[in-house]
N, C-alpha and C. Protein backbone atom coordinates (compact mmCIF):
# COMPACT_ATOMS: atom_id res chain seq x y z
N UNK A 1 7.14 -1.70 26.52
CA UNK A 1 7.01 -2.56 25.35
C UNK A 1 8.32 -2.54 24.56
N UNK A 2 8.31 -3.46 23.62
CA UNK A 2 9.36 -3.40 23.11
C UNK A 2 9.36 -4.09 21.12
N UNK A 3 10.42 -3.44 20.76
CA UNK A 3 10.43 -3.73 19.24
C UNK A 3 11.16 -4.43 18.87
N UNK A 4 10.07 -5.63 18.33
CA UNK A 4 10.67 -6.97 17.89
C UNK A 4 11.84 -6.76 16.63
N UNK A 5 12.71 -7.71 17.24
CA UNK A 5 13.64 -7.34 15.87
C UNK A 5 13.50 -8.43 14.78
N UNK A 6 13.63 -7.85 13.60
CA UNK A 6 13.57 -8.89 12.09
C UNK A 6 14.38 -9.91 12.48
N UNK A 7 13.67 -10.73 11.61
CA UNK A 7 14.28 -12.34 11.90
C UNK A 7 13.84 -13.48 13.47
N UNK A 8 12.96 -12.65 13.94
CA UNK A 8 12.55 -13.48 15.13
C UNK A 8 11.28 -14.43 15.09
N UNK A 9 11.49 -15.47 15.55
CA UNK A 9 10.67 -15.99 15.07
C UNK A 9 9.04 -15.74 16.16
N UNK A 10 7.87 -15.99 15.74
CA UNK A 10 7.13 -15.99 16.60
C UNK A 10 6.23 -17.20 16.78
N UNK A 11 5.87 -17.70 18.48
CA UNK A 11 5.30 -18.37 18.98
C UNK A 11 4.24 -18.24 19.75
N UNK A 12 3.08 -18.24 19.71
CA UNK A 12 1.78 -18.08 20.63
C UNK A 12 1.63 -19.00 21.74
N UNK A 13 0.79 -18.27 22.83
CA UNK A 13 0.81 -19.43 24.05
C UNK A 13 -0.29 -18.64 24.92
N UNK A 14 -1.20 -19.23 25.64
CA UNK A 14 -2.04 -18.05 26.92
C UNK A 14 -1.18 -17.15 27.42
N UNK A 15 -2.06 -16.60 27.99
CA UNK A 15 -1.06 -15.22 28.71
C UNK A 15 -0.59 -16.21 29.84
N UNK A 16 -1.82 -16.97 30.46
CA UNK A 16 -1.64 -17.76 32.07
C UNK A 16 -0.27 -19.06 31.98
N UNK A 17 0.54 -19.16 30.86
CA UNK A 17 1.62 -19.74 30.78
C UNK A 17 2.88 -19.11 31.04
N UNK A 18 3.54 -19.91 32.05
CA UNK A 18 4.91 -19.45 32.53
C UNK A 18 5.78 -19.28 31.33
N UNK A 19 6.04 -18.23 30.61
CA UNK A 19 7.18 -18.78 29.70
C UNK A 19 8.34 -18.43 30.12
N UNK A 20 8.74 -18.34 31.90
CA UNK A 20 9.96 -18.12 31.87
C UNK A 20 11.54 -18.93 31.48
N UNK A 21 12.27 -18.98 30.76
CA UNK A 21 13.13 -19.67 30.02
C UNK A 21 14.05 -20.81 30.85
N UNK A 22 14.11 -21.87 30.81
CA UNK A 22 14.78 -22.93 31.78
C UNK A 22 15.92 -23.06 30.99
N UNK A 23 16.87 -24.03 31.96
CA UNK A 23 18.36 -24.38 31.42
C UNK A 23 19.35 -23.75 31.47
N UNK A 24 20.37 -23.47 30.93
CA UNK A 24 21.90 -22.75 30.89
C UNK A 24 21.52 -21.44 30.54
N UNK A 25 22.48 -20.86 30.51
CA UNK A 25 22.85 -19.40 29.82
C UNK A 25 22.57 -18.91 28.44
N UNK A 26 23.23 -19.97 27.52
CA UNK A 26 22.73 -20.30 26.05
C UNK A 26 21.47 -20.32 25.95
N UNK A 27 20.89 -20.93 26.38
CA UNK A 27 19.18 -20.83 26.21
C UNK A 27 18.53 -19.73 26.52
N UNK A 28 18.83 -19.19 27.91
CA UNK A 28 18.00 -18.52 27.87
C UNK A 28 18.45 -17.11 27.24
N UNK A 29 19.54 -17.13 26.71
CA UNK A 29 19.91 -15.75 25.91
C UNK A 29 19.54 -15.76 24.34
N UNK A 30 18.78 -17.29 23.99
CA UNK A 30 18.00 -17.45 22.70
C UNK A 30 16.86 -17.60 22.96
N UNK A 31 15.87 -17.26 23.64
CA UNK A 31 14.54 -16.53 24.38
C UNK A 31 14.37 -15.48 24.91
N UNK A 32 13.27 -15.16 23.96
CA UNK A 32 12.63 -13.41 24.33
C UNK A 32 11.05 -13.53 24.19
N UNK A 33 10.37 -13.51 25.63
CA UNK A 33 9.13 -13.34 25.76
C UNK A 33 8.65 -11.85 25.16
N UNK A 34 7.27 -12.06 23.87
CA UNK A 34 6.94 -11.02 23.49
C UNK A 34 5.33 -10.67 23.83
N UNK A 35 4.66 -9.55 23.71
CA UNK A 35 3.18 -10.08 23.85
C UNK A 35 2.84 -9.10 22.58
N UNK A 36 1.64 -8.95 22.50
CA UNK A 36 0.83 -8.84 21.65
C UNK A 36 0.86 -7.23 21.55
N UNK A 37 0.94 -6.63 22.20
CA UNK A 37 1.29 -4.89 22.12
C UNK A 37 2.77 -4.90 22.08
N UNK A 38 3.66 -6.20 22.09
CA UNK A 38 5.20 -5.54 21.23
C UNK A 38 4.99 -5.57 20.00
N UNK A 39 3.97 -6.54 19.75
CA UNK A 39 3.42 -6.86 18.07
C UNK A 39 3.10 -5.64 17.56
N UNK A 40 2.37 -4.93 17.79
CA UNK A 40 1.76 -3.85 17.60
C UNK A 40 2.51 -2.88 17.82
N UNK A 41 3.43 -2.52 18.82
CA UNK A 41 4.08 -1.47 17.87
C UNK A 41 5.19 -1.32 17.51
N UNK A 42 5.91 -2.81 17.38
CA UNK A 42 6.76 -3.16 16.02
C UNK A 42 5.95 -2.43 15.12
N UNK A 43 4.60 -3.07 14.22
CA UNK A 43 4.09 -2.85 13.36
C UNK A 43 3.94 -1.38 12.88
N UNK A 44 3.34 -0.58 13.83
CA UNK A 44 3.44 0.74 14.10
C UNK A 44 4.56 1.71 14.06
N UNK A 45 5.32 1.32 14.43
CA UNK A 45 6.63 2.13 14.84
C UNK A 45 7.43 2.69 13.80
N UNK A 46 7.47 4.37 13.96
CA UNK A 46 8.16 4.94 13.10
C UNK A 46 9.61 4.26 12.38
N UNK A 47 10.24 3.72 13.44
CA UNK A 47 11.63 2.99 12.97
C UNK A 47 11.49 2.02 12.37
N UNK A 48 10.38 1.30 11.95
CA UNK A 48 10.38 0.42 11.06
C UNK A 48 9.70 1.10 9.84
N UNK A 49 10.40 2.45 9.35
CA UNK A 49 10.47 2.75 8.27
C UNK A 49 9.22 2.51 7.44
N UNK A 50 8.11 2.38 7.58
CA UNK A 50 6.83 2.12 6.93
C UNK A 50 6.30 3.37 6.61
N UNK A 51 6.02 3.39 5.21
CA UNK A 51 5.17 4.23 4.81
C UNK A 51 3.98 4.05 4.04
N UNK A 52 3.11 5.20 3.84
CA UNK A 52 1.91 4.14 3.19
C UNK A 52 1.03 5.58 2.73
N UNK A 53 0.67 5.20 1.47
CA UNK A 53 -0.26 6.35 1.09
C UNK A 53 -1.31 5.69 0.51
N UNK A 54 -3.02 6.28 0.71
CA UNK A 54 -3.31 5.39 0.14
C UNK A 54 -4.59 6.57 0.35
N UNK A 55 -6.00 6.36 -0.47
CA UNK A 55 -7.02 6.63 -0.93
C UNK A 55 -8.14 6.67 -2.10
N UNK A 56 -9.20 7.65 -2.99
CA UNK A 56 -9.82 6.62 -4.05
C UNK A 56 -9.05 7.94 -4.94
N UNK A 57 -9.71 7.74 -6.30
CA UNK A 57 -9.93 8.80 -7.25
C UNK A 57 -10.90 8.20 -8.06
N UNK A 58 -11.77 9.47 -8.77
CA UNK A 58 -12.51 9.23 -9.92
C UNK A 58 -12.06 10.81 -11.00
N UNK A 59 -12.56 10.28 -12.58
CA UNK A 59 -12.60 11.07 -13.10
C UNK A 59 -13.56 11.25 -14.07
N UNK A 60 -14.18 12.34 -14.42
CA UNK A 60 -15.35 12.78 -15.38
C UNK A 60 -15.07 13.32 -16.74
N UNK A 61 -15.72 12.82 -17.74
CA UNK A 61 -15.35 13.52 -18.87
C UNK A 61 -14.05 13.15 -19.42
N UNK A 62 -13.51 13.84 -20.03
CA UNK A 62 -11.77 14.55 -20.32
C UNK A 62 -10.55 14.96 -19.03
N UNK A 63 -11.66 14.55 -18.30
CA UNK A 63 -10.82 15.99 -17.15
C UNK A 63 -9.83 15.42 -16.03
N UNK A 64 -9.00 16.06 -15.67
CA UNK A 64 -8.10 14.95 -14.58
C UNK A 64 -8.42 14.20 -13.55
N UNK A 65 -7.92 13.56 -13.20
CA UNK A 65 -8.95 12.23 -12.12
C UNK A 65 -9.17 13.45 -10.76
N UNK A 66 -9.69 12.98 -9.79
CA UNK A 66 -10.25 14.05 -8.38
C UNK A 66 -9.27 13.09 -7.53
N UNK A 67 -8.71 13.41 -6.87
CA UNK A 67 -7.98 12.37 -5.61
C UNK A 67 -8.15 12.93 -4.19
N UNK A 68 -8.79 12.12 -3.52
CA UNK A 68 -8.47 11.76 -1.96
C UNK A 68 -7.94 11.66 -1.11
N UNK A 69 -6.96 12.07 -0.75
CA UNK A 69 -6.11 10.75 -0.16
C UNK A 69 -6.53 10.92 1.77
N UNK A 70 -6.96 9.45 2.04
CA UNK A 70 -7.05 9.26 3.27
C UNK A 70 -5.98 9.17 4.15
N UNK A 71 -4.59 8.52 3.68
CA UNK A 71 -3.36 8.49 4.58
C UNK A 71 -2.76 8.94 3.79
N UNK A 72 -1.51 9.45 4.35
CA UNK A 72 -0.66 9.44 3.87
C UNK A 72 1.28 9.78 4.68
N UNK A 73 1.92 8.79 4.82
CA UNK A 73 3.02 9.45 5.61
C UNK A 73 4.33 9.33 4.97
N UNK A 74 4.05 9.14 3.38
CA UNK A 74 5.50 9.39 2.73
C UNK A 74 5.80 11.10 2.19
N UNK A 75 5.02 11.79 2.62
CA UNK A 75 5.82 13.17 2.73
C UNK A 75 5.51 13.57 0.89
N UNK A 76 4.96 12.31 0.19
CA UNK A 76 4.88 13.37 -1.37
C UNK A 76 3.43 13.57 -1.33
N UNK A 77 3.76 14.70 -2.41
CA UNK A 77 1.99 15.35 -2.74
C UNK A 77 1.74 14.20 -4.17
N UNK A 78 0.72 14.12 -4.68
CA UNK A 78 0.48 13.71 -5.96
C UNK A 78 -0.28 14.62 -7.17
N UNK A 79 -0.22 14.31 -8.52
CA UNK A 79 -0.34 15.43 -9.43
C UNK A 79 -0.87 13.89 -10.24
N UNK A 80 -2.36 14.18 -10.33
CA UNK A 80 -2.60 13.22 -11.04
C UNK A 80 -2.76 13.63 -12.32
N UNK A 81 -2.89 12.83 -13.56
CA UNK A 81 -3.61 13.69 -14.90
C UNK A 81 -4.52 12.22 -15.95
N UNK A 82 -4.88 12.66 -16.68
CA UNK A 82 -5.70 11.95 -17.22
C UNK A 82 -4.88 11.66 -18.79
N UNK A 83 -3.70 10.98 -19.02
CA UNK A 83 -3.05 10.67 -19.96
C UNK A 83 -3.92 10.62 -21.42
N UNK A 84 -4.75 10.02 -21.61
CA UNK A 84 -5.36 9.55 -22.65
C UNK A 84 -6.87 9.03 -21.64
N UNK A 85 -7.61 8.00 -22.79
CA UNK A 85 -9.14 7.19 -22.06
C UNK A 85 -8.26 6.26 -21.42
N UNK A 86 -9.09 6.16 -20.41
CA UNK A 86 -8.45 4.93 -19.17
C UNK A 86 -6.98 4.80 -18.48
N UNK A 87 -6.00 5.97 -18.75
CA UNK A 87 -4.78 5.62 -18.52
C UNK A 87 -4.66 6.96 -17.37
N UNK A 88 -4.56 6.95 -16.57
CA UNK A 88 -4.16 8.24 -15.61
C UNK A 88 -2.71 7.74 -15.05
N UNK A 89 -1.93 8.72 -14.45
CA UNK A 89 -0.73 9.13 -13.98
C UNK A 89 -1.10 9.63 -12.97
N UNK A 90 0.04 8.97 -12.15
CA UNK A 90 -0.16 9.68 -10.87
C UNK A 90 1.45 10.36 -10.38
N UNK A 91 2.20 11.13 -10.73
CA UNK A 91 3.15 11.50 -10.27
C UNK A 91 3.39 12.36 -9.04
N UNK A 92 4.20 11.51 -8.31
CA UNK A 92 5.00 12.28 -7.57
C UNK A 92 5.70 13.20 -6.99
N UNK A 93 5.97 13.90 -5.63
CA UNK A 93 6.60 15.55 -6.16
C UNK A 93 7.90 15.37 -5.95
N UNK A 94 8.27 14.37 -5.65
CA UNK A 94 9.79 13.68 -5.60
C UNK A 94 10.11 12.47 -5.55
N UNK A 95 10.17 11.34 -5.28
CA UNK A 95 10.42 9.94 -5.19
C UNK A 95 10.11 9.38 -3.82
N UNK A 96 9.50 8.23 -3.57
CA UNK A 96 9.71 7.25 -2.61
C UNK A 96 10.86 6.42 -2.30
N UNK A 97 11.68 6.02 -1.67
CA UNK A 97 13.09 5.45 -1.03
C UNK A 97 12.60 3.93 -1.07
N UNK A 98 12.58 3.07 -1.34
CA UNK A 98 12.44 1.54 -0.88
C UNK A 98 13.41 0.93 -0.40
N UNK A 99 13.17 0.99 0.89
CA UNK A 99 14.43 0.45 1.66
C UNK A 99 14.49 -1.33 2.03
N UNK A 100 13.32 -1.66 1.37
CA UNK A 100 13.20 -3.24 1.53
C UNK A 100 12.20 -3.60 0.89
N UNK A 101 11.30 -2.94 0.17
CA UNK A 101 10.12 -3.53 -0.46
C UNK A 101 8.86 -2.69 -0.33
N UNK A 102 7.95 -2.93 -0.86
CA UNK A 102 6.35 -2.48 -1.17
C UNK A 102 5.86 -3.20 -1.59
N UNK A 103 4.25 -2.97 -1.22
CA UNK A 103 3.39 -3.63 -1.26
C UNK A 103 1.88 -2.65 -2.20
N UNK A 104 0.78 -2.89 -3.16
CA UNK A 104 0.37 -2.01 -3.73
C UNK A 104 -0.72 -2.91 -3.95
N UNK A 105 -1.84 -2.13 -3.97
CA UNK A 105 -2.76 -2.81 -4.27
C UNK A 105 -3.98 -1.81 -5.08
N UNK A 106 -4.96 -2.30 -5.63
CA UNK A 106 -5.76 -1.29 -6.31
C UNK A 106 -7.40 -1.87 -6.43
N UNK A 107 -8.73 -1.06 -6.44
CA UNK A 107 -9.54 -2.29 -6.73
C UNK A 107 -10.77 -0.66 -7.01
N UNK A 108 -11.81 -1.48 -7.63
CA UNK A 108 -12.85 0.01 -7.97
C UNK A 108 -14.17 -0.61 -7.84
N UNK A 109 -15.32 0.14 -7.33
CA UNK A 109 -16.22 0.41 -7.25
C UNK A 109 -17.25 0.69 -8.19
N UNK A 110 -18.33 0.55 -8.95
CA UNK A 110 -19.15 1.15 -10.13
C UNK A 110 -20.60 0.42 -9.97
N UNK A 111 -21.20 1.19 -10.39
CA UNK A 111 -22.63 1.39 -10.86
C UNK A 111 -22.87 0.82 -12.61
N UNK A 112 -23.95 1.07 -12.94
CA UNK A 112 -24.64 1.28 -13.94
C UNK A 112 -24.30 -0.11 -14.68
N UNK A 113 -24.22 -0.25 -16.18
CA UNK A 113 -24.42 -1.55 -16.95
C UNK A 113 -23.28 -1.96 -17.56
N UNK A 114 -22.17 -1.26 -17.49
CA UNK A 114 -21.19 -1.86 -18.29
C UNK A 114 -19.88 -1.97 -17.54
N UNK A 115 -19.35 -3.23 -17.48
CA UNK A 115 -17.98 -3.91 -16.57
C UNK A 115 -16.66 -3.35 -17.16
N UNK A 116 -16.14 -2.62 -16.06
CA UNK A 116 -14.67 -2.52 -16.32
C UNK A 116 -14.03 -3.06 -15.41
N UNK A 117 -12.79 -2.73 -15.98
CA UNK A 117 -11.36 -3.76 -15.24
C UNK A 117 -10.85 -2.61 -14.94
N UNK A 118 -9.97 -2.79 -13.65
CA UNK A 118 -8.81 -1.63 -13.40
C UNK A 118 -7.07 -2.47 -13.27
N UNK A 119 -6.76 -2.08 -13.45
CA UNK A 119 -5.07 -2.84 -13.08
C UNK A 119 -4.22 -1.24 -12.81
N UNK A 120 -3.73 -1.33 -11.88
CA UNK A 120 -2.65 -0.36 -11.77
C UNK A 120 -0.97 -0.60 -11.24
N UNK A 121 -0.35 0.01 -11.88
CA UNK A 121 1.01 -0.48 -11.39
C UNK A 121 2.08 0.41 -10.78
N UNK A 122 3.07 0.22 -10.29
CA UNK A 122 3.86 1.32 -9.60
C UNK A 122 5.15 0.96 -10.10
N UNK A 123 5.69 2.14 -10.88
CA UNK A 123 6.75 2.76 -11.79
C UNK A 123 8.21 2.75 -10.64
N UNK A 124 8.71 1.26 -10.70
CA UNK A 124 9.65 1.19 -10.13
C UNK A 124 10.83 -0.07 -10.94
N UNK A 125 12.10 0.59 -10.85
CA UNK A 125 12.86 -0.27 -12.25
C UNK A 125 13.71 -1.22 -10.85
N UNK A 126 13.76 -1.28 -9.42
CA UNK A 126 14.47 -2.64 -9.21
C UNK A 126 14.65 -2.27 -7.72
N UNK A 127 15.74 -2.89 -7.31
CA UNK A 127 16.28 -3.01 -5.98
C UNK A 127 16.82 -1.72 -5.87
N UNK A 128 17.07 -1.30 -5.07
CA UNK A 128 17.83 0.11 -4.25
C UNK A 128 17.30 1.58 -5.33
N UNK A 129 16.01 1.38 -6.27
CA UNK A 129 15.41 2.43 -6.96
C UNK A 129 14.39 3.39 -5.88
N UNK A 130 13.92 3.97 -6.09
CA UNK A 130 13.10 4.82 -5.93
C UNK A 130 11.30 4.34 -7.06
N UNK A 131 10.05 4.97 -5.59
CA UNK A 131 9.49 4.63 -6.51
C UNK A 131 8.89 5.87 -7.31
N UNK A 132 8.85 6.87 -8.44
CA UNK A 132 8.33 7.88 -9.01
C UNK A 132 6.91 7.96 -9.27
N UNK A 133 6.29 7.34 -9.79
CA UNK A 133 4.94 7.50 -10.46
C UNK A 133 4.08 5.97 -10.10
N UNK A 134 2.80 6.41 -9.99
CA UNK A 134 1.98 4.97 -10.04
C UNK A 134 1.18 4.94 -11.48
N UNK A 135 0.72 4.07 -11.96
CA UNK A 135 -0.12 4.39 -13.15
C UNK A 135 -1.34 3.63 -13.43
N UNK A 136 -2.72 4.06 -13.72
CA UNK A 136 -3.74 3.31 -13.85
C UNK A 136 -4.23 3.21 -14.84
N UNK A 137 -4.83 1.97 -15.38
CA UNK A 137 -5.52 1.92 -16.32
C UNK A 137 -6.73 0.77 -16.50
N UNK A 138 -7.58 1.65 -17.19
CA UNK A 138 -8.91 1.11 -17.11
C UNK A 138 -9.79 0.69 -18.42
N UNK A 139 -10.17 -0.68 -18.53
CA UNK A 139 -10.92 -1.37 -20.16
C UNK A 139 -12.15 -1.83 -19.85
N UNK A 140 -12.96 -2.36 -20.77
CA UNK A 140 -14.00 -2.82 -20.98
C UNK A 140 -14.18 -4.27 -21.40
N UNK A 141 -14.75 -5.27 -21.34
CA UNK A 141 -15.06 -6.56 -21.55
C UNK A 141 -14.28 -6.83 -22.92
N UNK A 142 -14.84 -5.56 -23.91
CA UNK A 142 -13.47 -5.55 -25.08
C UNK A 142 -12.05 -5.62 -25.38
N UNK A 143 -11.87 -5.04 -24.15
CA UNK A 143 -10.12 -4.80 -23.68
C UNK A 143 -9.74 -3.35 -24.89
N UNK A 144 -11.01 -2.65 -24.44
CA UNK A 144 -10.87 -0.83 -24.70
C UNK A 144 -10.58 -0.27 -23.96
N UNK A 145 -9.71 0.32 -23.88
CA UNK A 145 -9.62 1.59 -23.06
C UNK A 145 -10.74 1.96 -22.76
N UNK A 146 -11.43 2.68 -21.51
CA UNK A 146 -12.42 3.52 -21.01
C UNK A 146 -12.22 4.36 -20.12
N UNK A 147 -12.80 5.44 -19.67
CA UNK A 147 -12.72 6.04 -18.96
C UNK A 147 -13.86 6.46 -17.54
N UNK A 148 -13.25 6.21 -16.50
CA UNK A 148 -14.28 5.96 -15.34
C UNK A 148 -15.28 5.99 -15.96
N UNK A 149 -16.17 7.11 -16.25
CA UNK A 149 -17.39 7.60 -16.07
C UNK A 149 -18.45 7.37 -17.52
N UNK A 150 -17.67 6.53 -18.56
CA UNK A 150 -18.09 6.01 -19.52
C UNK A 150 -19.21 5.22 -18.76
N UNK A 151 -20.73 5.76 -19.74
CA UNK A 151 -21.63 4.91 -19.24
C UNK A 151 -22.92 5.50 -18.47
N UNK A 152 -22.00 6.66 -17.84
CA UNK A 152 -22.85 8.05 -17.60
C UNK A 152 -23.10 7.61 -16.47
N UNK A 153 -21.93 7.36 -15.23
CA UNK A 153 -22.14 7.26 -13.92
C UNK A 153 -20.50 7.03 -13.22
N UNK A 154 -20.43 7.83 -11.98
CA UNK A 154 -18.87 7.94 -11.47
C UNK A 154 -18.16 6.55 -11.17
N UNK A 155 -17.43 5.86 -11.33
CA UNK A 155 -16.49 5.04 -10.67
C UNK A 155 -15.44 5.14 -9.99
N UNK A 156 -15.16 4.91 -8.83
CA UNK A 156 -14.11 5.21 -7.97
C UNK A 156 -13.62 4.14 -7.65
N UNK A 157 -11.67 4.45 -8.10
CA UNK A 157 -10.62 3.74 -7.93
C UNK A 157 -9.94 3.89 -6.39
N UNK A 158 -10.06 3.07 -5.16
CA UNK A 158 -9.09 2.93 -4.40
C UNK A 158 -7.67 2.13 -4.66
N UNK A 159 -6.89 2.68 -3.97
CA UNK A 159 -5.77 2.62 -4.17
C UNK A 159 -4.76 2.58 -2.85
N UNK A 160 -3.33 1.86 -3.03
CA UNK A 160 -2.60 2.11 -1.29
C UNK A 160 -1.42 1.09 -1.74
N UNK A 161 -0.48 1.88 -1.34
CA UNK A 161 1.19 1.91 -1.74
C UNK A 161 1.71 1.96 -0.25
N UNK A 162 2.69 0.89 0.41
CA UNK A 162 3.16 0.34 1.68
C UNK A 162 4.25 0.42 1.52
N UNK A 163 5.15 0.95 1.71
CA UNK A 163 6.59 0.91 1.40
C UNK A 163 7.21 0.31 2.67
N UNK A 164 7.98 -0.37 2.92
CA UNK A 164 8.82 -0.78 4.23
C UNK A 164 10.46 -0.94 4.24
């Protein structure tokens, strides 16, 4: 197999199609038959620098959020804390590298009678930075601060940071 390089473009076709390349020299040295497991572990592949951490947290009371984490292959630990109602920190035990971009996403789970919002963001000031800290925060239909478990039942925040 082999690893597609950036900037190529891609074209689909049956497997049962000849795509062997016709014409001159020029041509066929601007054609490269790929299949579907070079796709895959382009995608995969350590050398394409991908990292990705990702899992839930909840927190009770006063007390610091609980964290999960299901993946993780950027090499930091996390130290979460419970800033104030609705605002947790998630720091880092050293920095993330962004060597081209990230991707972040966040979304939560809950029970019982009263709607919150989550938004979380990742503490990064630009191009060729590092990323340090992620940060969450959580309101009510009021646009109050709350805290997960306001309401007298757990809510759990997933979460997942893609670096490439």
């Amino acid at each position: 197999m082999a690893i597609i390089p950036g900037g190529q473009q891609i074209r689909t076709t049956s497997a049962d199609v000849d795509l062997t390349p016709r014409g001159n020299a020029l041509v066929k040295a601007q054609n490269q038959v790929y299949t579907m497991d070079d796709i895959v572990e382009t995608v995969n592949s350590e050398s394409s620098g991908g990292k990705v951490i990702n899992g839930y947290f909840y927190q009770e009371g006063t007390n610091d959020p609980v964290v999960t984490i299901f993946q993780n292959t950027t090499g930091e630990t996390i130290t979460a804390t419970r800033a104030s109602a609705g605002l947790y920190n998630f720091d880092l035990s050293n920095s993330i590298d962004v060597p081209n971009g990230f991707t972040f996403t966040c979304r939560n789970t809950y029970g019982g009678n009263i709607k919150k919002y989550i938004d979380g963001l990742v503490s990064w000031t630009g191009e060729g930075q590092p990323i340090t800290k992620i940060i969450f925060s959580v309101w009510n239909g009021s646009e109050t601060p709350v805290d997960l478990d306001e309401g007298l039942y757990i809510s759990f925040i997933y979460f997942e940071l893609k670096v490439f």
